[in-house]
N, C-alpha and C. Protein backbone atom coordinates (compact mmCIF):
# COMPACT_ATOMS: atom_id res chain seq x y z
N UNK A 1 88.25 92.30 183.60
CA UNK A 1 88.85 93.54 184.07
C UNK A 1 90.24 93.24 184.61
N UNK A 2 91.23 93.73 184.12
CA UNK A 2 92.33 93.59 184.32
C UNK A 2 93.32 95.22 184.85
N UNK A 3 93.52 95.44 185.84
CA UNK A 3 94.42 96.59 185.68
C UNK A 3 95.58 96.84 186.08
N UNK A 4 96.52 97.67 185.65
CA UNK A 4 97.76 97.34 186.08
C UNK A 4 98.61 98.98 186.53
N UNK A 5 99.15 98.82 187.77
CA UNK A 5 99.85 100.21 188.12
C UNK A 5 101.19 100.23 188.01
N UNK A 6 101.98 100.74 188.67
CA UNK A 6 103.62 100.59 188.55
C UNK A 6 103.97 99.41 188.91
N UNK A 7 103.32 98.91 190.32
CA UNK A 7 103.99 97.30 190.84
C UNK A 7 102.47 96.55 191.18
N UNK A 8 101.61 96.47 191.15
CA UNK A 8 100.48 96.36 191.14
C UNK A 8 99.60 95.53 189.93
N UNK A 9 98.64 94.62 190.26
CA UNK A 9 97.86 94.37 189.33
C UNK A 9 96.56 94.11 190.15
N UNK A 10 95.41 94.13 189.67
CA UNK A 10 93.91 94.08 190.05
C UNK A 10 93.09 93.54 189.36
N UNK A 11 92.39 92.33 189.96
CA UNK A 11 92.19 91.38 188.83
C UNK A 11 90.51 90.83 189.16
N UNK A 12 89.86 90.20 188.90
CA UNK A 12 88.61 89.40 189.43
C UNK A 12 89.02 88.95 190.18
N UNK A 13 88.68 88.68 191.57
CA UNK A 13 89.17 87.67 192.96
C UNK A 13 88.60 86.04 192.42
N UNK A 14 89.34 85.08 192.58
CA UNK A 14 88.94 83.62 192.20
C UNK A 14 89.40 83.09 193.54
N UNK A 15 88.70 81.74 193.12
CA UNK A 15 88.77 80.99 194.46
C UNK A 15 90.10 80.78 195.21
N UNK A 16 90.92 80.47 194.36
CA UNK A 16 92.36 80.21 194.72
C UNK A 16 92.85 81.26 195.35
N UNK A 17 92.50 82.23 195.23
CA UNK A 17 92.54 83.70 196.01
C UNK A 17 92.41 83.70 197.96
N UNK A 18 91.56 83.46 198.47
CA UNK A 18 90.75 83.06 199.33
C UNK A 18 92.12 82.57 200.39
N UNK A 19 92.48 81.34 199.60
CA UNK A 19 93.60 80.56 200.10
C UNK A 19 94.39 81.07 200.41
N UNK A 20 94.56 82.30 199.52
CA UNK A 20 95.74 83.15 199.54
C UNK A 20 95.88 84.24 200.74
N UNK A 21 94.30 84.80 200.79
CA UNK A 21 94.36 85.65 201.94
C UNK A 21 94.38 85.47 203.39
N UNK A 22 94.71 83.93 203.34
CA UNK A 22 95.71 83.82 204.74
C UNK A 22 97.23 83.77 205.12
N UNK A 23 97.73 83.61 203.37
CA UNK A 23 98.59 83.70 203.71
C UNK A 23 99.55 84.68 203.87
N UNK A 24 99.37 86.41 203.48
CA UNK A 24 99.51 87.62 203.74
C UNK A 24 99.64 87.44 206.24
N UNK A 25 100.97 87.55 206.62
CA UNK A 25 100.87 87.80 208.00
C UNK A 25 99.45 88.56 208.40
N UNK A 26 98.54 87.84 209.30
CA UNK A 26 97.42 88.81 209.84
C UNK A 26 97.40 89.62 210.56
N UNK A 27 96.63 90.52 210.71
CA UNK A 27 96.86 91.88 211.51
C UNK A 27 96.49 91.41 212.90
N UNK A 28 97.19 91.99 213.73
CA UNK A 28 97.19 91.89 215.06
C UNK A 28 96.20 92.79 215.93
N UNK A 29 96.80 93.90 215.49
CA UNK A 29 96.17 95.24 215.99
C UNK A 29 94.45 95.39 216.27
N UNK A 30 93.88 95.13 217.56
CA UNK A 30 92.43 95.27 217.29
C UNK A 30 91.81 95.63 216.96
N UNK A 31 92.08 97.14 216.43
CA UNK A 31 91.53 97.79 215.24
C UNK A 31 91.31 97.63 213.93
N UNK A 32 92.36 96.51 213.65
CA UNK A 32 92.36 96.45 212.41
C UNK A 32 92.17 95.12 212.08
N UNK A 33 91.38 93.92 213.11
CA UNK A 33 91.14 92.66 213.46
C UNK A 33 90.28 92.39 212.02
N UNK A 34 89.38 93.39 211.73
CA UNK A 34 87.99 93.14 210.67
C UNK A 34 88.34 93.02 209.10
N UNK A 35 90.26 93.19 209.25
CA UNK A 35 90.90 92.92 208.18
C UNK A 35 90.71 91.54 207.64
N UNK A 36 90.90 90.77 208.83
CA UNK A 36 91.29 89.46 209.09
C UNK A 36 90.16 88.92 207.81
N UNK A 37 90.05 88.21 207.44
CA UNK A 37 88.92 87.00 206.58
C UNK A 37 88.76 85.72 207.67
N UNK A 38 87.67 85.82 208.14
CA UNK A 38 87.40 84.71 209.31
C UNK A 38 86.69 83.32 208.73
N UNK A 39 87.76 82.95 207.56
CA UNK A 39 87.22 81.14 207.07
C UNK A 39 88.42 80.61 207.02
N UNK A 40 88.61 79.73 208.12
CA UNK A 40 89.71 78.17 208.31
C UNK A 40 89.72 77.64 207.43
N UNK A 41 88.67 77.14 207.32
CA UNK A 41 88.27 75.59 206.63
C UNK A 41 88.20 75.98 204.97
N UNK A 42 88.31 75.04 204.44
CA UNK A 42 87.93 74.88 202.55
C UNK A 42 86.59 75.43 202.99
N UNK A 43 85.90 74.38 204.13
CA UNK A 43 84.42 75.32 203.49
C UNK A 43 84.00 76.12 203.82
N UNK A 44 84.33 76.42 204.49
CA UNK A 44 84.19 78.40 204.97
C UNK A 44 84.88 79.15 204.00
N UNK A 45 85.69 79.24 203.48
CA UNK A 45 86.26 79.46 202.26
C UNK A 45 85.76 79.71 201.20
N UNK A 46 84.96 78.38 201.02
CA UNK A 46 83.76 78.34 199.83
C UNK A 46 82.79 78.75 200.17
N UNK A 47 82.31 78.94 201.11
CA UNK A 47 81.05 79.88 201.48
C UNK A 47 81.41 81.31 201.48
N UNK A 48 82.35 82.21 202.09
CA UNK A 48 83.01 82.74 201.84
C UNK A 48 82.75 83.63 200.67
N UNK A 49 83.66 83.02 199.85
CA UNK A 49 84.02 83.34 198.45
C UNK A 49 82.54 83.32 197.75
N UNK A 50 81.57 82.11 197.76
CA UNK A 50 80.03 82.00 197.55
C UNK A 50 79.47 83.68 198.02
N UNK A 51 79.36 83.82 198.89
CA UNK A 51 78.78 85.24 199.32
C UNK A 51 79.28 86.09 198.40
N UNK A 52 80.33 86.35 198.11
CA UNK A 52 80.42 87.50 197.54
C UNK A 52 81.00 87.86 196.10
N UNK A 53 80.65 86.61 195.38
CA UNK A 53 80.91 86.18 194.00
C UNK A 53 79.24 85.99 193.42
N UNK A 54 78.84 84.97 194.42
CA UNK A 54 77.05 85.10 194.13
C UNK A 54 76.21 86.38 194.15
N UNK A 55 76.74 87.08 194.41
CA UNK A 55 75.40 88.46 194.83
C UNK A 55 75.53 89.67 193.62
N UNK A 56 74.44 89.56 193.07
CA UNK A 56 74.73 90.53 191.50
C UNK A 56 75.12 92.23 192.39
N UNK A 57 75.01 92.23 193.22
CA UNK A 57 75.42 93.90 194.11
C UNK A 57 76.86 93.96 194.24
N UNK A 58 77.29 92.91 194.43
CA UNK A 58 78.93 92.87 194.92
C UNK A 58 80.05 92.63 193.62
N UNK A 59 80.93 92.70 193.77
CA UNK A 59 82.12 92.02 192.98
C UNK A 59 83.27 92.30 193.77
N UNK A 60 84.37 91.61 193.89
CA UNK A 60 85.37 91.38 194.43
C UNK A 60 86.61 91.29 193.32
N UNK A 61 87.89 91.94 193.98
CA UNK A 61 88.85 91.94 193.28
C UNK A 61 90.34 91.85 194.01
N UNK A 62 91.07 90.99 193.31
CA UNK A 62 92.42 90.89 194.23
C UNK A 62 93.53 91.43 193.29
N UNK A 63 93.84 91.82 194.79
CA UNK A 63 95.50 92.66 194.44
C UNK A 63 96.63 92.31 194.61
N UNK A 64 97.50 91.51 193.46
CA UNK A 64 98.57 91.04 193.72
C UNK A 64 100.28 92.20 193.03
N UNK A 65 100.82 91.71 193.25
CA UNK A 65 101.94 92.80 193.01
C UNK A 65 102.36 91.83 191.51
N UNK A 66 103.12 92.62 190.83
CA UNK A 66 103.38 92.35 189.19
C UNK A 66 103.74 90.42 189.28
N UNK A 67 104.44 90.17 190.25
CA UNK A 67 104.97 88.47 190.34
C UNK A 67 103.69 87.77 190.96
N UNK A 68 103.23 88.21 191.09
CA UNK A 68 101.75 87.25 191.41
C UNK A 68 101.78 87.34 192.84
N UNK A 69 102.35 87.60 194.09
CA UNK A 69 102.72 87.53 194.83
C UNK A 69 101.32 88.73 195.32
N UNK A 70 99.96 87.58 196.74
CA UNK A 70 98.26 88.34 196.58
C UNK A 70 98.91 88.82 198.05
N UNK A 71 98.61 90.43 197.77
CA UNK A 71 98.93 91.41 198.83
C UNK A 71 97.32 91.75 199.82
N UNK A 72 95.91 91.82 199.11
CA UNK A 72 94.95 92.47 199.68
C UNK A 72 93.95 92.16 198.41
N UNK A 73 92.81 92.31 198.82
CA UNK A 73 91.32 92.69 197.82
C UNK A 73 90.76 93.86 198.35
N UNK A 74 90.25 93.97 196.90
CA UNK A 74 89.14 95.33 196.62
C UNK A 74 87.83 94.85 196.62
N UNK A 75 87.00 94.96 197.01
CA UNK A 75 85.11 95.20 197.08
C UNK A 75 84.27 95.96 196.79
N UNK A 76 83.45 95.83 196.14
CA UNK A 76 82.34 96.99 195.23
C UNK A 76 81.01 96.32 196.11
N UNK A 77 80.68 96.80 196.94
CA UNK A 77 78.56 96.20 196.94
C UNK A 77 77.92 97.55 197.46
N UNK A 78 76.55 96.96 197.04
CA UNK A 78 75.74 97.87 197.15
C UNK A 78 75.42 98.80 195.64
N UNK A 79 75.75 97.69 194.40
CA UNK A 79 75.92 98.44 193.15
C UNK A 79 74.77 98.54 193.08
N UNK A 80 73.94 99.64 192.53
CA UNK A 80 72.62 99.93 192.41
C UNK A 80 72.18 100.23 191.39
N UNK A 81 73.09 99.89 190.25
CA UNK A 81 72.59 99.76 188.86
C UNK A 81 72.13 101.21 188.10
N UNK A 82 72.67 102.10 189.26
CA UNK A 82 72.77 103.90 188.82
C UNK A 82 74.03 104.56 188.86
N UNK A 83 74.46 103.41 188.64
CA UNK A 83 76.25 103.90 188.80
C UNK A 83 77.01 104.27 190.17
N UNK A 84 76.37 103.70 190.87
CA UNK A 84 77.32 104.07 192.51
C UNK A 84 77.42 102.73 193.15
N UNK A 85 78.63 102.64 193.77
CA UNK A 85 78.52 101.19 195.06
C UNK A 85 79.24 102.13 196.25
N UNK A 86 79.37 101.00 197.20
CA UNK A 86 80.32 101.23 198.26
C UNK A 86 81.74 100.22 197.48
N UNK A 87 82.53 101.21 198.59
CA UNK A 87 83.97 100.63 198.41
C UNK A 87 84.54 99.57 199.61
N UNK A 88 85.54 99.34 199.52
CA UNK A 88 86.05 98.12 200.96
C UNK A 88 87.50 97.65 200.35
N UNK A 89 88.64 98.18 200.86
CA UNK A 89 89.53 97.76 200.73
C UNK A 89 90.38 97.17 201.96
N UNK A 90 91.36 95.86 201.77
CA UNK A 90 91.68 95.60 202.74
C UNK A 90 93.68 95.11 201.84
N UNK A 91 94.42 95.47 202.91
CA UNK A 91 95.56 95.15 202.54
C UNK A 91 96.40 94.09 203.92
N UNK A 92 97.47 92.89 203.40
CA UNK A 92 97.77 92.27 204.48
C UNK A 92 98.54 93.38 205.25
N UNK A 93 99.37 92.59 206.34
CA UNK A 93 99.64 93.83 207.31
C UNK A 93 101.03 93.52 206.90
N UNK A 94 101.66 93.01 206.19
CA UNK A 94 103.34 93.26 205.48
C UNK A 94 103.01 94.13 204.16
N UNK A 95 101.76 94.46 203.98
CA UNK A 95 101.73 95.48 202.87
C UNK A 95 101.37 97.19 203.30
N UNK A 96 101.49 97.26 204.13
CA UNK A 96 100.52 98.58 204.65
C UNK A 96 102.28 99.48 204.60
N UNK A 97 101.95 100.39 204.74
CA UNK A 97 103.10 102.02 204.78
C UNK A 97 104.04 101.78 203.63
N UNK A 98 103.70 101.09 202.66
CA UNK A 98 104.64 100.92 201.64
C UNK A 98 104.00 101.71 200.04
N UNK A 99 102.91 102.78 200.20
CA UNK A 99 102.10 102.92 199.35
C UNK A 99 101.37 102.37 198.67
N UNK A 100 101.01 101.31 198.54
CA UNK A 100 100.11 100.31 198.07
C UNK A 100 98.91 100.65 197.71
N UNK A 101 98.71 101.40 198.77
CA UNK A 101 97.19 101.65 198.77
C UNK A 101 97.05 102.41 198.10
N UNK A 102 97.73 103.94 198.20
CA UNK A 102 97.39 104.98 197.02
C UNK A 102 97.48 104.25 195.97
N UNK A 103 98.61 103.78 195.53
CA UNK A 103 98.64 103.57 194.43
C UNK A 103 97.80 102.83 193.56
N UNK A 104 97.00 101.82 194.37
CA UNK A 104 96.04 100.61 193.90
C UNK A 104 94.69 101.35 193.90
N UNK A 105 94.21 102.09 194.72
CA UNK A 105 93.38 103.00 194.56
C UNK A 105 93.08 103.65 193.35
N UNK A 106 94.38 104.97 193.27
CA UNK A 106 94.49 105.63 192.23
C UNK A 106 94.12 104.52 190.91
N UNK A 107 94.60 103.59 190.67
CA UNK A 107 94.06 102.74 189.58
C UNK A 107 93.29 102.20 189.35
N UNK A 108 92.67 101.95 190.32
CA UNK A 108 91.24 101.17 190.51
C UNK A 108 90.66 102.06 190.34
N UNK A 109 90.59 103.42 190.57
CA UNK A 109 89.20 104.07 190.22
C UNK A 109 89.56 105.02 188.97
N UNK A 110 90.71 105.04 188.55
CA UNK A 110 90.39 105.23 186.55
C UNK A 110 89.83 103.89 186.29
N UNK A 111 90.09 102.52 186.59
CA UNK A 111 88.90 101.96 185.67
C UNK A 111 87.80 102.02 185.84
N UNK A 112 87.33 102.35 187.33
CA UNK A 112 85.82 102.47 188.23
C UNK A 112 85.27 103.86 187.24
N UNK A 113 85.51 104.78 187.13
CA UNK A 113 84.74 106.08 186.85
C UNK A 113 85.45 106.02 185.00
N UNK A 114 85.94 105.33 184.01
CA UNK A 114 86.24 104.65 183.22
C UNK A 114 85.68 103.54 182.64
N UNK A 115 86.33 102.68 182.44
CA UNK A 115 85.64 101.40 181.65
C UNK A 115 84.88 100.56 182.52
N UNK A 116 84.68 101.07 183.81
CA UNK A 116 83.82 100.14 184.72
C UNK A 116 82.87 101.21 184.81
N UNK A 117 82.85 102.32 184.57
CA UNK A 117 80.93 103.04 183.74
C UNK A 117 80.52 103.36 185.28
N UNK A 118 81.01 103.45 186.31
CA UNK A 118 80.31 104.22 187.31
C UNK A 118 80.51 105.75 187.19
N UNK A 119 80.16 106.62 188.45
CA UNK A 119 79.71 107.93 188.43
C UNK A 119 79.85 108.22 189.72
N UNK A 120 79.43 107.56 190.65
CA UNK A 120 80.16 107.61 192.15
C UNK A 120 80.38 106.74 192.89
N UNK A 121 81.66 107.13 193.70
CA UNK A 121 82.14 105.75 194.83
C UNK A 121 81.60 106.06 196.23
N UNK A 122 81.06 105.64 196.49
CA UNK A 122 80.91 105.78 197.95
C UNK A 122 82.07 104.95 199.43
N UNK A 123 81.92 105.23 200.69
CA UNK A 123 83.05 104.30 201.17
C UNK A 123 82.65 104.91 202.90
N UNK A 124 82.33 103.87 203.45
CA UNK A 124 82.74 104.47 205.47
C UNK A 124 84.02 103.54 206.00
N UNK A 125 84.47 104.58 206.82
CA UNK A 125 85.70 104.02 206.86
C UNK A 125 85.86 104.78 208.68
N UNK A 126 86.53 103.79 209.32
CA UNK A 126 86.90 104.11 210.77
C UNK A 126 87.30 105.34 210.82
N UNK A 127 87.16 106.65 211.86
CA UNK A 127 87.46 107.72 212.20
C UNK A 127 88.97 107.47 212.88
N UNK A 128 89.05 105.97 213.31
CA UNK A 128 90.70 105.94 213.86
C UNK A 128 91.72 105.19 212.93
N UNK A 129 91.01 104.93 212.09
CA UNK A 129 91.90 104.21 210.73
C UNK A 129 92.47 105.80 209.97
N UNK A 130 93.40 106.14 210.53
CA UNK A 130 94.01 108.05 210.15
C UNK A 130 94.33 107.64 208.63
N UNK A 131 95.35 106.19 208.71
CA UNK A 131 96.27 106.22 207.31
C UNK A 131 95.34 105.84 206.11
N UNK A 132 94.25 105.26 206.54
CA UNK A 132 93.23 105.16 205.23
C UNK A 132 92.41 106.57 204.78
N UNK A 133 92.02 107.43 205.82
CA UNK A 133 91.78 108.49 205.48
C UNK A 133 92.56 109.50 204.79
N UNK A 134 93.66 109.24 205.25
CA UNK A 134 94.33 110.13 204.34
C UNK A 134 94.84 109.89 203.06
N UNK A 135 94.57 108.80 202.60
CA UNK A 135 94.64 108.25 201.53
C UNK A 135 93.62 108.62 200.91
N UNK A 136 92.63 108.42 201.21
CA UNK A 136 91.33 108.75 200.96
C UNK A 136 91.51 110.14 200.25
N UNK A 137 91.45 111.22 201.40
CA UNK A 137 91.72 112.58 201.09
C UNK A 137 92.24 112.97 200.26
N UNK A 138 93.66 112.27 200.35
CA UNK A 138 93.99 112.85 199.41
C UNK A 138 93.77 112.45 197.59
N UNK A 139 92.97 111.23 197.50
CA UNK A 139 92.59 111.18 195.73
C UNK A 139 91.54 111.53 195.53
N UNK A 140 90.90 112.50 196.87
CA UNK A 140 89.50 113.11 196.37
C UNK A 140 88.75 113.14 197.37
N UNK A 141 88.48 111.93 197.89
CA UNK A 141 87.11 111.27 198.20
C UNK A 141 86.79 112.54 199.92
N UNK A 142 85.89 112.86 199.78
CA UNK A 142 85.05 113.77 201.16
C UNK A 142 84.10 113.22 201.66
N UNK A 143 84.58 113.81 202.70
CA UNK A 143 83.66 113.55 203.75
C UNK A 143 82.11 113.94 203.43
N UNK A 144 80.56 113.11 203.66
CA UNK A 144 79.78 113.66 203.42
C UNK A 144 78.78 113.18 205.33
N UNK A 145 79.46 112.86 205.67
CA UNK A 145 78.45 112.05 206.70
C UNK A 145 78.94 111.77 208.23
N UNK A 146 78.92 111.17 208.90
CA UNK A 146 79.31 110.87 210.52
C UNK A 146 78.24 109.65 210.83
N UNK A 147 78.62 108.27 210.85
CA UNK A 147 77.90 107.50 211.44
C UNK A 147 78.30 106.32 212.70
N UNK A 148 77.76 105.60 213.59
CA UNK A 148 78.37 104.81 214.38
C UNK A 148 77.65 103.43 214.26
N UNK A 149 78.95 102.78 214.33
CA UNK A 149 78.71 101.21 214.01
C UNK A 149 79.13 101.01 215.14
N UNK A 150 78.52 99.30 215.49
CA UNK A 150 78.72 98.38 216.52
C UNK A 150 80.35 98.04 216.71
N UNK A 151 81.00 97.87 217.84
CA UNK A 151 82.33 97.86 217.70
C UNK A 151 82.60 96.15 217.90
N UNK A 152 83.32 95.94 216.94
CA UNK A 152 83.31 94.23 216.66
C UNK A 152 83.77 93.68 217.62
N UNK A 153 83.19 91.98 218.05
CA UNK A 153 83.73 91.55 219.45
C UNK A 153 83.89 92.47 220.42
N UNK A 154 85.75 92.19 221.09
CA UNK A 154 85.83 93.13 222.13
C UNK A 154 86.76 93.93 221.74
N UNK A 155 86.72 94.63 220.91
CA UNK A 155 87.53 95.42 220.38
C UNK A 155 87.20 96.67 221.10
N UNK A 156 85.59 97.56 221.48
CA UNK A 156 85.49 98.22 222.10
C UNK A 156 86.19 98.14 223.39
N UNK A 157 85.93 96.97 223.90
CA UNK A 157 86.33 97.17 225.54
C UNK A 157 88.13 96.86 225.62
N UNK A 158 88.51 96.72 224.80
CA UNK A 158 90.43 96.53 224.45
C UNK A 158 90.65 97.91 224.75
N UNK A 159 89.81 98.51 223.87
CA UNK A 159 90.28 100.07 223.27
C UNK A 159 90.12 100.41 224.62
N UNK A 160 88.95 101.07 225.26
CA UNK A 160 88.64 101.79 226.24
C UNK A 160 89.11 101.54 227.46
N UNK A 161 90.08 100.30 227.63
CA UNK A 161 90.62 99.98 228.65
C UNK A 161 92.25 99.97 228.99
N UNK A 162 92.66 99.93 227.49
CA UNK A 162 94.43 100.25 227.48
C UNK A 162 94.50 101.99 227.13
N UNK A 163 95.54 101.75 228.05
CA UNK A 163 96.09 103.37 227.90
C UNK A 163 96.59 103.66 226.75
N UNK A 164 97.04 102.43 226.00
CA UNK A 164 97.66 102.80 224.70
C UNK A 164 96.77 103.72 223.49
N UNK A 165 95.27 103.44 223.91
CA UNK A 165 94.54 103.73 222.68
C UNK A 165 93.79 105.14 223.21
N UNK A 166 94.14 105.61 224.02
CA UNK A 166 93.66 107.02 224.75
C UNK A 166 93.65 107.91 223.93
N UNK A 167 94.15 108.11 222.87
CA UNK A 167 94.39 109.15 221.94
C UNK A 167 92.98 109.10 221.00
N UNK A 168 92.84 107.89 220.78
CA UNK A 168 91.07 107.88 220.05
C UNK A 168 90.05 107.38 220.83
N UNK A 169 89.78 107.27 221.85
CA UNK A 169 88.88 107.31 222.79
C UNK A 169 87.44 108.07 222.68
N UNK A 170 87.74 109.22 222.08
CA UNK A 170 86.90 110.03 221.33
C UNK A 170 86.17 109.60 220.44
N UNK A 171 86.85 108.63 219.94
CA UNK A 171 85.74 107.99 218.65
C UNK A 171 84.83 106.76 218.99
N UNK A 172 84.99 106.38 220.15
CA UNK A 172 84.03 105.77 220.62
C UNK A 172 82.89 106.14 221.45
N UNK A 173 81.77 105.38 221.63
CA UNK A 173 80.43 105.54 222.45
C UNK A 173 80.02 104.08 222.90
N UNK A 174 79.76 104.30 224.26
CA UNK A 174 79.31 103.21 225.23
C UNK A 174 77.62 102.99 225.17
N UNK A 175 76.46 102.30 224.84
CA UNK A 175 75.04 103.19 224.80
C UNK A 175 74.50 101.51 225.07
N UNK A 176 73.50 101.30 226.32
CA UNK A 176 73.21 99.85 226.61
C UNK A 176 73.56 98.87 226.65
N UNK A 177 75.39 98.92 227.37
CA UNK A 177 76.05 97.98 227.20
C UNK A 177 76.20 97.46 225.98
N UNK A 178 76.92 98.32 225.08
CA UNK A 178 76.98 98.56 223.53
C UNK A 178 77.82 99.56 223.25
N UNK A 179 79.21 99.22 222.48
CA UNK A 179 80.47 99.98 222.35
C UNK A 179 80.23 100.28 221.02
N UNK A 180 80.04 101.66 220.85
CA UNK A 180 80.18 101.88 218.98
C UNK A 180 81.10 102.69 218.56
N UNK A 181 81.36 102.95 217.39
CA UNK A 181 82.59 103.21 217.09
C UNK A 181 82.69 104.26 215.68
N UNK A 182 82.97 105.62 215.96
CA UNK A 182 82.54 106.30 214.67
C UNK A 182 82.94 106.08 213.12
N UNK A 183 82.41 106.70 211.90
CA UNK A 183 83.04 105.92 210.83
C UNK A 183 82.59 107.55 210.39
N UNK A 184 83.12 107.75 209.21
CA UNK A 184 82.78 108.80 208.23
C UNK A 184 82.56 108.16 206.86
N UNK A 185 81.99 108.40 206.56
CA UNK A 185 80.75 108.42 205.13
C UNK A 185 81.69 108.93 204.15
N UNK A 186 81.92 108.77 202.76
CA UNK A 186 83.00 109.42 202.49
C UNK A 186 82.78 109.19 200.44
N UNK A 187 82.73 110.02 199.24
CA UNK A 187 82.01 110.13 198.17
C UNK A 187 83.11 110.51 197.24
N UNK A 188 82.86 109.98 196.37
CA UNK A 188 83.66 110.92 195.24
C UNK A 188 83.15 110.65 193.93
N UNK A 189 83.02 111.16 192.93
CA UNK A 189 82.19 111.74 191.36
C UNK A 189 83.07 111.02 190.43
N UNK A 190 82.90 110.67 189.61
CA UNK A 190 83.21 110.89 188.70
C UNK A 190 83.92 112.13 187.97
N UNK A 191 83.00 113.09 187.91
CA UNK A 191 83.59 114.78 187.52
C UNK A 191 84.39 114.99 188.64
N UNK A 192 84.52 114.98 189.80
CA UNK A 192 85.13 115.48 191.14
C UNK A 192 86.63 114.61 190.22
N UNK A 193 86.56 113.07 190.23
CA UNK A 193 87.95 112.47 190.06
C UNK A 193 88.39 112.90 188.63
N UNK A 194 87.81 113.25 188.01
CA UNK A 194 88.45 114.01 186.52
C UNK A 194 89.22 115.33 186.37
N UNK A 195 88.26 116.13 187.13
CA UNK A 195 88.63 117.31 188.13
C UNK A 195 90.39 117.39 188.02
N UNK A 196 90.64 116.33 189.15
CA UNK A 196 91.40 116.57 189.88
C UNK A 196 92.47 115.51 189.14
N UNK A 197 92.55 114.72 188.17
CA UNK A 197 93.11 114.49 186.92
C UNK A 197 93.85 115.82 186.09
N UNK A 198 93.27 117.04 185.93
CA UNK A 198 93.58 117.89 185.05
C UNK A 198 94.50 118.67 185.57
C-alpha cells in the first residue's frame, strides 16, 4: 500500500521508521505527551515495533513528506475482519498547523473505504484535542458516543492545577483518586465518505 497526496506519502511503517520517530522534535505539551513513542533503547524499539507489526488486528503506517523526510504514523487496530477498525493518528510537533493532517487523512481514507476494502472507520479522540476534532469534522467523521479514559501519568493533576488549562477543566473527572479525561467516539461509512465526495 502505497499512497500519495500533494506533499505527502503513506507507506507500511518498517523498522527503520521507529528510529525515525524520535527524531520529529517531541511534544511538550501534557496533553499531547501520549504522542510521544516511549522506546529509548533498540530494544524497546524492537519490541515496540514487534507489538504492532505482530498482531493480525493492527497495521501501522508512516507518513513521510514527498523527500522522505518521517513527519508522523497512522494506526488501524481492532480490525475485525467486517470491515471496521479504530483509527490513531499521531503527527511530530514541527508538523502540526501546517495541514498535514487533513490532508493525510483525506488520503488515507480513499484508500481505507477503497482499495483497503473497509466500510467503517471508527476513532476516540480527546474532547480537548479541538484541532484534531475539527479535522475530524470536517472529512465527515461524527460523533457517536462520550467516553472517559484514565488520564495518563500526571497529566490529570498538571491540568487541574495550572491556571493555564482552566478553559478545559470541564473535560475532566476526579473519581477514587483517579483523574479521567473525556474522549468522543467518533465513525464514518464508507457511503457517508462517498457522500460527501460528490
Amino acid at each position: 500500500m502505497l499512497v500519495h497526496t500533494a506533499r505527502l506519502i503513506i507507506r507500511p511503517l518498517e523498522r527503520a521508521d521507529v528510529d525515525a520517530l524520535h527524531t520529529p522534535r517531541p511534544h511538550t505539551d501534557p496533553l499531547l505527551l501520549r504522542y510521544n513513542i516511549p522506546a529509548e533503547t533498540d530494544q524497546e524499539r524492537d519490541f515496540w515495533f514487534a507489538l504492532r507489526t505482530g498482531d493480525p488486528t493492527r497495521r501501522e503506517f508512516a507518513i513521510t513528506t514527498a523527500s522522505g523526510q518521517f513527519i508522523g504514523r497512522i494506526g488501524l487496530r481492532g480490525m475485525d475482519g467486517q470491515g471496521s477498525a479504530r483509527l490513531g493518528i499521531a503527527l511530530g510537533a514541527d508538523f502540526l498547523d501546517q495541514g498535514y493532517g487533513t490532508e493525510v487523512l483525506a488520503g488515507f481514507l480513499d484508500w481505507y473505504f477503497g482499495e483497503g476494502g473497509f466500510s467503517k472507520i471508527e476513532l476516540d479522540v480527546s474532547a480537548v484535542n479541538a484541532r484534531a476534532i475539527h479535522v475530524y469534522e470536517k472529512l465527515g467523521l461524527r460523533r457517536v458516543g462520550d467516553l472517559y479514559f484514565p488520564a495518563e501519568g500526571d497529566v490529570g493533576l498538571v491540568v487541574l492545577r495550572h491556571p493555564r488549562y482552566s478553559g478545559i477543566w470541564q473535560y475532566f473527572k476526579q473519581e477514587n483518586d483517579q483523574i479521567w479525561v473525556l474522549y468522543y467516539d467518533m465513525e464514518l461509512t464508507r457511503k457517508e465518505w462517498r457522500q460527501r465526495e460528490e
